[in-house]
N, C-alpha and C. Protein backbone atom coordinates (compact mmCIF):
# COMPACT_ATOMS: atom_id res chain seq x y z
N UNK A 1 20.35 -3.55 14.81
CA UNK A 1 19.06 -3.65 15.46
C UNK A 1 18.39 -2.27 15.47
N UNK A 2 17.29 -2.51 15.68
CA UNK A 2 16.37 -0.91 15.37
C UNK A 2 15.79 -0.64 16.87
N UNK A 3 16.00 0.70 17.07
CA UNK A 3 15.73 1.32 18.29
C UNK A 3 14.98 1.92 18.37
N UNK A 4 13.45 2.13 19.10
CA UNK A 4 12.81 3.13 19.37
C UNK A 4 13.32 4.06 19.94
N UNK A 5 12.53 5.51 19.13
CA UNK A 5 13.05 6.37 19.97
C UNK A 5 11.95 7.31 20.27
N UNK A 6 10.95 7.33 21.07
CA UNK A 6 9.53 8.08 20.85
C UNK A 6 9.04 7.48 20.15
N UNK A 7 8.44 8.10 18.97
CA UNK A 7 7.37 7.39 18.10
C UNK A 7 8.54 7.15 16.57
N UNK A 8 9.23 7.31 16.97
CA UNK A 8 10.01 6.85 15.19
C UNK A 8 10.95 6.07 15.64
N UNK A 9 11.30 4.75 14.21
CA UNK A 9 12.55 4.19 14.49
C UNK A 9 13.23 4.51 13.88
N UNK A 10 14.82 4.31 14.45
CA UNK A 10 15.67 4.62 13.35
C UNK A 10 16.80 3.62 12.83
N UNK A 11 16.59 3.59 11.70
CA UNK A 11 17.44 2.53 10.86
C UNK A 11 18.86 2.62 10.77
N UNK A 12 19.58 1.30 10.75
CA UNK A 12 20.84 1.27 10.94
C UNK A 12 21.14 1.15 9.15
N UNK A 13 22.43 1.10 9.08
CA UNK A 13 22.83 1.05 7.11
C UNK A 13 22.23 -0.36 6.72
N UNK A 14 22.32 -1.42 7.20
CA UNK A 14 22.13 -2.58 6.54
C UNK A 14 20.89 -2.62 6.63
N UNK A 15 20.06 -3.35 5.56
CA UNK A 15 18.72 -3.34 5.62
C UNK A 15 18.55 -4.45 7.00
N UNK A 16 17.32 -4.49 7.47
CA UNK A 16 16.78 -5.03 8.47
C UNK A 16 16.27 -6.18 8.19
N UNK A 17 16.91 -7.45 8.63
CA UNK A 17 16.40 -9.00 8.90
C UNK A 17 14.75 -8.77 8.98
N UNK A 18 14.47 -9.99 8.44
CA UNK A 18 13.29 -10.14 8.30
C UNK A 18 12.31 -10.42 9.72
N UNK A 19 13.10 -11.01 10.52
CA UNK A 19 12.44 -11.55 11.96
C UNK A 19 12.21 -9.75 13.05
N UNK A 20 13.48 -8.25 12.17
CA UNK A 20 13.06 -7.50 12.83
C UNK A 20 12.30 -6.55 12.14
N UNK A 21 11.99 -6.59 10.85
CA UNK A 21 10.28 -5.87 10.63
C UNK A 21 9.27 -6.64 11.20
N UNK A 22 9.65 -8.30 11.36
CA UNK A 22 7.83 -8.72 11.64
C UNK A 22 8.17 -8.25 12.87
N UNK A 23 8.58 -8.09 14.13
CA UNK A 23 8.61 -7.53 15.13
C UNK A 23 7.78 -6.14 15.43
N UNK A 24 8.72 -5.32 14.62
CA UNK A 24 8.03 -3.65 14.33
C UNK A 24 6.78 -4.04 13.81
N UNK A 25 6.46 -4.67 12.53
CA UNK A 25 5.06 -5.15 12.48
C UNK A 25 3.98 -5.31 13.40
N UNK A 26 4.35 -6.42 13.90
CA UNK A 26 3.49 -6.88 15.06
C UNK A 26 3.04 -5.86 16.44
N UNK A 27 4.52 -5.15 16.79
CA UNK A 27 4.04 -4.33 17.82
C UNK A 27 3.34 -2.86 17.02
N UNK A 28 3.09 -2.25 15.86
CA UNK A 28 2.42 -1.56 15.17
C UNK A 28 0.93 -1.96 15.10
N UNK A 29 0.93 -3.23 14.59
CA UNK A 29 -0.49 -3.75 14.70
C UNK A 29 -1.50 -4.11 15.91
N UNK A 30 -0.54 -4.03 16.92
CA UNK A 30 -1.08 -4.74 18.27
C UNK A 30 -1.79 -3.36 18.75
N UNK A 31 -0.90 -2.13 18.52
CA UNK A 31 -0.98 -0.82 18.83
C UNK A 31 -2.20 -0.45 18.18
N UNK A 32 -2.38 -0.46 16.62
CA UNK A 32 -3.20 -0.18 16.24
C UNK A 32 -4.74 -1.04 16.02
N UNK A 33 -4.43 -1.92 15.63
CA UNK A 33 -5.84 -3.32 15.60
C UNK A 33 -5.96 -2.87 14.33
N UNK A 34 -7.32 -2.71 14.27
CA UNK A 34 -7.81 -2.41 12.85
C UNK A 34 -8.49 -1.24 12.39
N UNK A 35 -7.75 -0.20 13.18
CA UNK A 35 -7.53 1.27 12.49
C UNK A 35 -6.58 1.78 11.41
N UNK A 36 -7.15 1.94 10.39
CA UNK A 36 -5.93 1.90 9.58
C UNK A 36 -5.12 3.63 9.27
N UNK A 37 -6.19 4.18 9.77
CA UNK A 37 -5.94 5.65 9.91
C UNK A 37 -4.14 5.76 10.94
N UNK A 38 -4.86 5.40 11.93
CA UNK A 38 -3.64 5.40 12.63
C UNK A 38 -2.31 4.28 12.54
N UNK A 39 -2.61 3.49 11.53
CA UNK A 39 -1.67 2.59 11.27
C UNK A 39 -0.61 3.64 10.09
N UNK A 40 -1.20 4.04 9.31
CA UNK A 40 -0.59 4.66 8.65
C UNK A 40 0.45 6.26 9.16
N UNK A 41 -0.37 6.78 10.73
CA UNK A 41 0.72 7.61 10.98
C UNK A 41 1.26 6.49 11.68
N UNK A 42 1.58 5.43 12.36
CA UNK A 42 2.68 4.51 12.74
C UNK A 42 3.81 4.31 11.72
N UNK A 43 3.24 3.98 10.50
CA UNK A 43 4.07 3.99 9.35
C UNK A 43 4.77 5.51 9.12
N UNK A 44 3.84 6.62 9.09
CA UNK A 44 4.68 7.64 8.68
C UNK A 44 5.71 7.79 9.69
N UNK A 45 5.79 7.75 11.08
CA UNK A 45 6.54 7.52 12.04
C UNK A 45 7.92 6.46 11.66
N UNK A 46 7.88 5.89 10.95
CA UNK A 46 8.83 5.09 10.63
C UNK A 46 10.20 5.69 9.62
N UNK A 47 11.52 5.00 9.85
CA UNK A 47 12.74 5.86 9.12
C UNK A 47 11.96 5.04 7.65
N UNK A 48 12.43 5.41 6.69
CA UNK A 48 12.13 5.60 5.20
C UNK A 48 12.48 4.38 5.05
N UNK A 49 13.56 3.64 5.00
CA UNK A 49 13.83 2.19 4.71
C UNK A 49 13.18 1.17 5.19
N UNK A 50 12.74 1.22 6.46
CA UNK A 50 12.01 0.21 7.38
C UNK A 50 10.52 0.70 6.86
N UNK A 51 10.14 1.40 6.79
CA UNK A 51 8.83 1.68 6.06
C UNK A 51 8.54 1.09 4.59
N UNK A 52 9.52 1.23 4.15
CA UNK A 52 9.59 1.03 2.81
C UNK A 52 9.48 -0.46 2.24
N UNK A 53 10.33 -1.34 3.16
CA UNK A 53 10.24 -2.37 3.66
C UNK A 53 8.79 -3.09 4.04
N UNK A 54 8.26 -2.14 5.00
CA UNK A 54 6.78 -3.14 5.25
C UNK A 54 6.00 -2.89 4.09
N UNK A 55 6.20 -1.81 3.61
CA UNK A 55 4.90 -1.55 3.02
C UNK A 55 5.19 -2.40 1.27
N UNK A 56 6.10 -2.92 1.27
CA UNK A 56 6.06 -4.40 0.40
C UNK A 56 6.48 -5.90 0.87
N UNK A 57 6.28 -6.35 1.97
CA UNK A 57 6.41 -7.19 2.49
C UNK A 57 4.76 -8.17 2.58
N UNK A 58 5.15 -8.87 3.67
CA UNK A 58 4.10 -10.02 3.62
C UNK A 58 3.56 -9.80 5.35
N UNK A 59 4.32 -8.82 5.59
CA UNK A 59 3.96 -8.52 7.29
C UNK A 59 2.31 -7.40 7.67
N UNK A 60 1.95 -6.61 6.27
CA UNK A 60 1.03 -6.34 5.85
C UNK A 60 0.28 -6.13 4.86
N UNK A 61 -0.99 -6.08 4.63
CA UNK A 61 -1.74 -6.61 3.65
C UNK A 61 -2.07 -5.25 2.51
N UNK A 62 -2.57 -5.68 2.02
CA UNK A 62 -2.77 -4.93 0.33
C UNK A 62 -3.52 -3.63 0.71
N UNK A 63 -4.35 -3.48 1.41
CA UNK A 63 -5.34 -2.58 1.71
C UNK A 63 -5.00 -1.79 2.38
N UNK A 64 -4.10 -2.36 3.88
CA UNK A 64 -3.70 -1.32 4.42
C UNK A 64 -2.25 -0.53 4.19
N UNK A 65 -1.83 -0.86 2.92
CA UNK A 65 -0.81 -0.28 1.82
C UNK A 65 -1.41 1.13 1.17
N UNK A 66 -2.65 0.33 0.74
CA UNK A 66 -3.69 1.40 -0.18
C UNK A 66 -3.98 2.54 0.87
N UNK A 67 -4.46 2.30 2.05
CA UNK A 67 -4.89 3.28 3.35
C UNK A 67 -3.40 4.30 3.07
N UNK A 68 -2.32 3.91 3.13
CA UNK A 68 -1.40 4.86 3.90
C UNK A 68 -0.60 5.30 2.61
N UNK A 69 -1.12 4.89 1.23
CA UNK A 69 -0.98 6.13 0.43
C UNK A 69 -2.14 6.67 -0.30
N UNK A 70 -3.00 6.61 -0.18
CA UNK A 70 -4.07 7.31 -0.87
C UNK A 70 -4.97 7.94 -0.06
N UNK A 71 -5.25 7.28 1.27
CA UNK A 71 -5.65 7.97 2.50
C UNK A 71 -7.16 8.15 2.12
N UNK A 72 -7.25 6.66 1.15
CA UNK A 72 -9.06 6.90 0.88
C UNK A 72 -9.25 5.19 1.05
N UNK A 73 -10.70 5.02 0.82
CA UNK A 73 -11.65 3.62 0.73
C UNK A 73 -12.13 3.00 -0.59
N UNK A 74 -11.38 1.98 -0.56
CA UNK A 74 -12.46 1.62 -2.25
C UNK A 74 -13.77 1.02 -1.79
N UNK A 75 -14.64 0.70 -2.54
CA UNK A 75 -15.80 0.12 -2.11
C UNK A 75 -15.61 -1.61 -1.59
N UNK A 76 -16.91 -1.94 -0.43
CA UNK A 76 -16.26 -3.03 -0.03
C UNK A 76 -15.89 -4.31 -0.49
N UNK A 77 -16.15 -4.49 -2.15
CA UNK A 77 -15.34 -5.79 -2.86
C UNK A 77 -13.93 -5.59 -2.93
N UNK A 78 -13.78 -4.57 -3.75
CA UNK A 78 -12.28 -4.30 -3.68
C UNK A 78 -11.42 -3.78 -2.40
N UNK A 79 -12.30 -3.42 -1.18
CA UNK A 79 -11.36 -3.62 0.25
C UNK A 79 -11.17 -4.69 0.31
N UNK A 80 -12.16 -5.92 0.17
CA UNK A 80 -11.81 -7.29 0.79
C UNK A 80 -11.27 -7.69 0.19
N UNK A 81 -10.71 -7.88 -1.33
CA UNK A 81 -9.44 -8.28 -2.20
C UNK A 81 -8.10 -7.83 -1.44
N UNK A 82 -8.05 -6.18 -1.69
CA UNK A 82 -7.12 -5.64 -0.42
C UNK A 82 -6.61 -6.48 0.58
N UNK A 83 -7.89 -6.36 1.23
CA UNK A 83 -7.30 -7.12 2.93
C UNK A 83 -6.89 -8.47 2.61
N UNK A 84 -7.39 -9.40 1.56
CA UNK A 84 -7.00 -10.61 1.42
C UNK A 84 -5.41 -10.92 0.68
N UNK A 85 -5.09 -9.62 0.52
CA UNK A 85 -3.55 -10.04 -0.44
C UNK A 85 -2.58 -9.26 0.43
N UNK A 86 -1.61 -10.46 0.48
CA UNK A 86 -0.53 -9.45 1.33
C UNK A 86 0.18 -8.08 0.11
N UNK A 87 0.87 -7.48 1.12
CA UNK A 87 1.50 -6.03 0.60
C UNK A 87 2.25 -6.45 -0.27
N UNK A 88 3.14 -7.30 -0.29
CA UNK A 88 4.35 -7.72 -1.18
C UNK A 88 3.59 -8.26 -2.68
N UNK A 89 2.20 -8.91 -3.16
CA UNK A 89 1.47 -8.51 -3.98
C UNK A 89 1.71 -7.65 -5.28
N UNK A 90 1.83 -6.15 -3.93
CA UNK A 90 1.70 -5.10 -4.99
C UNK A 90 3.19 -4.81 -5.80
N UNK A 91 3.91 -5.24 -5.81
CA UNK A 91 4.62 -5.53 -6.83
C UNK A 91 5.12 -5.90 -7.96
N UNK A 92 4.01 -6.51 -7.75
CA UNK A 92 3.85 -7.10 -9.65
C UNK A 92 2.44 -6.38 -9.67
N UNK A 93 1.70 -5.94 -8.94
CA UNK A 93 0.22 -5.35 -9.58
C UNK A 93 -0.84 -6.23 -8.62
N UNK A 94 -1.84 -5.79 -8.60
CA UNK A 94 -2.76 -6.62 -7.89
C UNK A 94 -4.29 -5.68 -8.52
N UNK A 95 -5.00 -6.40 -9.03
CA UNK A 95 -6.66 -5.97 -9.72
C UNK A 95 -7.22 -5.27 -8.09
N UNK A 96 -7.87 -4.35 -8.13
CA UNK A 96 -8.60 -3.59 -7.38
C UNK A 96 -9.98 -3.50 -7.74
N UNK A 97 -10.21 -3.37 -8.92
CA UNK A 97 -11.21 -3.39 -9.53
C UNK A 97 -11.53 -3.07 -10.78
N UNK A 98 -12.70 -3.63 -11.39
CA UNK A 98 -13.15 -3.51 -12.73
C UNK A 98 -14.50 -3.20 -13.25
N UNK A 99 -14.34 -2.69 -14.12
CA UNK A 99 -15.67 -2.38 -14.89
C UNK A 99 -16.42 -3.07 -15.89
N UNK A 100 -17.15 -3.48 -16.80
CA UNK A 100 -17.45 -3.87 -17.78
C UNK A 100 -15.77 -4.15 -19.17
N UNK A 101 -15.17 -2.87 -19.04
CA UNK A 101 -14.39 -2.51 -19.55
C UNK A 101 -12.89 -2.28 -19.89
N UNK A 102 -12.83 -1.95 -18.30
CA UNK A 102 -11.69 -1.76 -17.68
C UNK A 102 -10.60 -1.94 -16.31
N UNK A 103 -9.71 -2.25 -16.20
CA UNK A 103 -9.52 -2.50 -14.51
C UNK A 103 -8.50 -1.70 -14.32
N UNK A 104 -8.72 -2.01 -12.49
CA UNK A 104 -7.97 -0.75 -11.68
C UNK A 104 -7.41 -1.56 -11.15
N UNK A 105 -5.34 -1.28 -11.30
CA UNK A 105 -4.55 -2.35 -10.67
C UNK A 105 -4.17 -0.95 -10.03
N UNK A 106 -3.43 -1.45 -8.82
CA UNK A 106 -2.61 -1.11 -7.99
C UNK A 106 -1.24 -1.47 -7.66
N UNK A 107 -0.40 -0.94 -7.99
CA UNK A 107 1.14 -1.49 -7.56
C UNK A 107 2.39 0.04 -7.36
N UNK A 108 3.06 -1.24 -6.37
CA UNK A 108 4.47 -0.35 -6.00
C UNK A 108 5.82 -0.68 -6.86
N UNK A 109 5.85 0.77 -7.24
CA UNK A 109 7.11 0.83 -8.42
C UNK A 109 7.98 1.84 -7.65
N UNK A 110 9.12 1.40 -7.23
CA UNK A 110 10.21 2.46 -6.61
C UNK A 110 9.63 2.87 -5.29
N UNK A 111 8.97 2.01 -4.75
CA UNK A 111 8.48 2.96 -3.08
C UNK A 111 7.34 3.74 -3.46
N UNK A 112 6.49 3.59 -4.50
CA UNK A 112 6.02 4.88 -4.98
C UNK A 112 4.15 4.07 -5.35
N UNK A 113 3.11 4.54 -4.96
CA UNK A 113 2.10 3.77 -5.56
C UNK A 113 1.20 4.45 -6.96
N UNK A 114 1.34 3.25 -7.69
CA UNK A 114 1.25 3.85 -8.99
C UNK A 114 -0.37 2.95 -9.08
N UNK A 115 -1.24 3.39 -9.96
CA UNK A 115 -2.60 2.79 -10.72
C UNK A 115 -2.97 3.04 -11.99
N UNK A 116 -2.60 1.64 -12.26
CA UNK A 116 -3.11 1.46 -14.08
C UNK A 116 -3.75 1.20 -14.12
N UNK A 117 -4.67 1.94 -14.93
CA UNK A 117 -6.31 1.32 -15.79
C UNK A 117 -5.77 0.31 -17.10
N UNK A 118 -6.25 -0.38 -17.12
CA UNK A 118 -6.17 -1.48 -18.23
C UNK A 118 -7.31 -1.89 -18.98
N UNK A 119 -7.39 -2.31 -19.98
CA UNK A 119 -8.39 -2.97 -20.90
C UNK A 119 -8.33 -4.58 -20.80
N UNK A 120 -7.26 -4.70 -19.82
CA UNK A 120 -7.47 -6.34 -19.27
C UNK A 120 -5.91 -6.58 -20.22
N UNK A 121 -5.55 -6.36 -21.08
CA UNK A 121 -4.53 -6.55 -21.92
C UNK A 121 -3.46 -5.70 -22.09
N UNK A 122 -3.38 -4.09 -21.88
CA UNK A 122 -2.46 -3.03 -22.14
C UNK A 122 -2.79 -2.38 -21.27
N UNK A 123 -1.76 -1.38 -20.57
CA UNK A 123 -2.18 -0.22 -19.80
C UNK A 123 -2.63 0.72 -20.70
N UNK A 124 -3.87 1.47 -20.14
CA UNK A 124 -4.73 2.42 -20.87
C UNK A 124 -4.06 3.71 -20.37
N UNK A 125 -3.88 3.64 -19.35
CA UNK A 125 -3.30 4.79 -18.66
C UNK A 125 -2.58 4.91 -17.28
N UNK A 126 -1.86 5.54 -16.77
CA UNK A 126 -1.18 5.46 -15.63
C UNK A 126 -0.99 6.60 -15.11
N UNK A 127 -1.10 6.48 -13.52
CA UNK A 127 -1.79 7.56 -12.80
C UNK A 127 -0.25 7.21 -11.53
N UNK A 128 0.48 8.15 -11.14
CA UNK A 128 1.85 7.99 -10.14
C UNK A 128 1.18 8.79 -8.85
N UNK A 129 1.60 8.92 -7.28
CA UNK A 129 1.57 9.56 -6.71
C UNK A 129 0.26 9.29 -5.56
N UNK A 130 0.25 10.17 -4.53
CA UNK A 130 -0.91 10.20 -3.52
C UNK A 130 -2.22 10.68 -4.23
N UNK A 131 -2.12 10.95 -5.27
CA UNK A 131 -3.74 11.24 -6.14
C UNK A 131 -4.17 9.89 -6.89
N UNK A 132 -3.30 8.95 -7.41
CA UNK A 132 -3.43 8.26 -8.76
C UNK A 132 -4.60 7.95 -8.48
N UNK A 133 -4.91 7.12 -7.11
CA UNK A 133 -6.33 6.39 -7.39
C UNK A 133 -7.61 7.52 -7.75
N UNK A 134 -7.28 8.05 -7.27
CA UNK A 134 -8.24 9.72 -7.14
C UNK A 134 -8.45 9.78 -8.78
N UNK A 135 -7.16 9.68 -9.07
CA UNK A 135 -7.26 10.20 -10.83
C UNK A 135 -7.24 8.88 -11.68
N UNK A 136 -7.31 7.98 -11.08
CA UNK A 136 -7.79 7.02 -12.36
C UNK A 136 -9.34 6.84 -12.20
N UNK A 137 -10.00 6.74 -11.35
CA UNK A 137 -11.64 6.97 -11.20
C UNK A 137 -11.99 8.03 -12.04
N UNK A 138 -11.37 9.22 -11.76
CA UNK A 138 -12.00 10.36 -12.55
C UNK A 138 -11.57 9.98 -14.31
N UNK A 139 -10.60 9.43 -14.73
CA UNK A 139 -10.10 9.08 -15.84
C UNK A 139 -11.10 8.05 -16.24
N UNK A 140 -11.79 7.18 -15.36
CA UNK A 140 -12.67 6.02 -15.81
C UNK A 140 -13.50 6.71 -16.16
N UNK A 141 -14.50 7.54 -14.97
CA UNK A 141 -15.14 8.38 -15.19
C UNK A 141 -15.60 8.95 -16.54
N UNK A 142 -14.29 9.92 -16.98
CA UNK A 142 -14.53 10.52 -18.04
C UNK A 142 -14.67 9.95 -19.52
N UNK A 143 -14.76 8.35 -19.37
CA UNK A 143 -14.79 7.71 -20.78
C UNK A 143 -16.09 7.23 -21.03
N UNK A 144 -16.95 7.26 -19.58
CA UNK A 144 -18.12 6.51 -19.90
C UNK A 144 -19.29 7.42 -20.19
C-alpha cells in the first residue's frame, strides 16, 4: 500500500494495483481541478514508479500528460483531442496535430515523451525529451 508522506508518495517493490493509483488519482485531481500547472508538481511529487504509472494509464488524460512534460499549450483543437484521449493512448501515439503536410504525434516510449512528425505514412523526424514538442514545431517550421 502507498503512504503519504508530506507531499510525496512512496512506493513499495511491487507495482501498485490498479484500484490504488485511481485512488492517488482521484485525490490529486480533487486537489487540483483543472489546473494543470499544479497537477503536474503533484505528479512531480510522486515516487518514479507510481508516476510513471499514471502518466500512462486511463486515470488521466492525454493533455494533461502533455502539461507535465513539455510544460507548454498546443492550440485549442489539439488541447481538446488531448483532453478527450486518455493517457494510456499515448502509447501507441496519438495525432496532436497536422498541417497540410504533416502531423504531430505524441507518445510515451520508456517513461519518456517523444514527438514524431510524419507525412501521415513514415516518421519524418523524431524529437525525445522536455523540448521535443518545442523542436518539432520549429522543425515544421523550418520546411515551410
Amino acid at each position: 500500500m502507498y503512504r503519504i508522506n508530506g507531499n510525496r508518495m512512496e512506493s513499495p517493490a511491487q507495482p501498485a494495483p490498479y484500484y490504488e493509483l485511481a485512488e492517488i488519482a482521484d485525490q490529486i485531481l480533487d486537489e487540483c481541478g483543472e489546473d494543470v500547472a499544479l497537477l503536474s508538481t503533484r505528479l512531480d511529487g510522486l515516487s518514479g514508479p507510481v508516476r510513471d504509472d499514471l502518466l500512462v494509464s486511463d486515470l488521466l488524460n492525454a493533455f494533461q500528460v502533455f502539461y507535465y512534460f513539455f510544460k507548454d499549450t498546443p492550440g485549442d483543437f489539439p488541447m481538446e483531442r488531448l483532453m478527450l484521449s486518455p493517457a494510456s493512448a499515448l502509447l501507441d501515439g496519438l495525432l496532436v496535430d497536422e498541417t497540410e503536410l504533416l502531423e504531430i504525434i505524441f507518445a510515451i516510449v520508456d517513461y519518456r515523451p517523444v514527438i514524431v512528425v510524419s507525412d501521415g505514412e513514415h516518421a519524418v523526424a523524431t524529437f525525445l525529451g522536455e523540448d521535443a514538442y518545442k523542436d518539432g514545431l520549429m522543425y515544421i517550421e523550418s520546411l515551410l
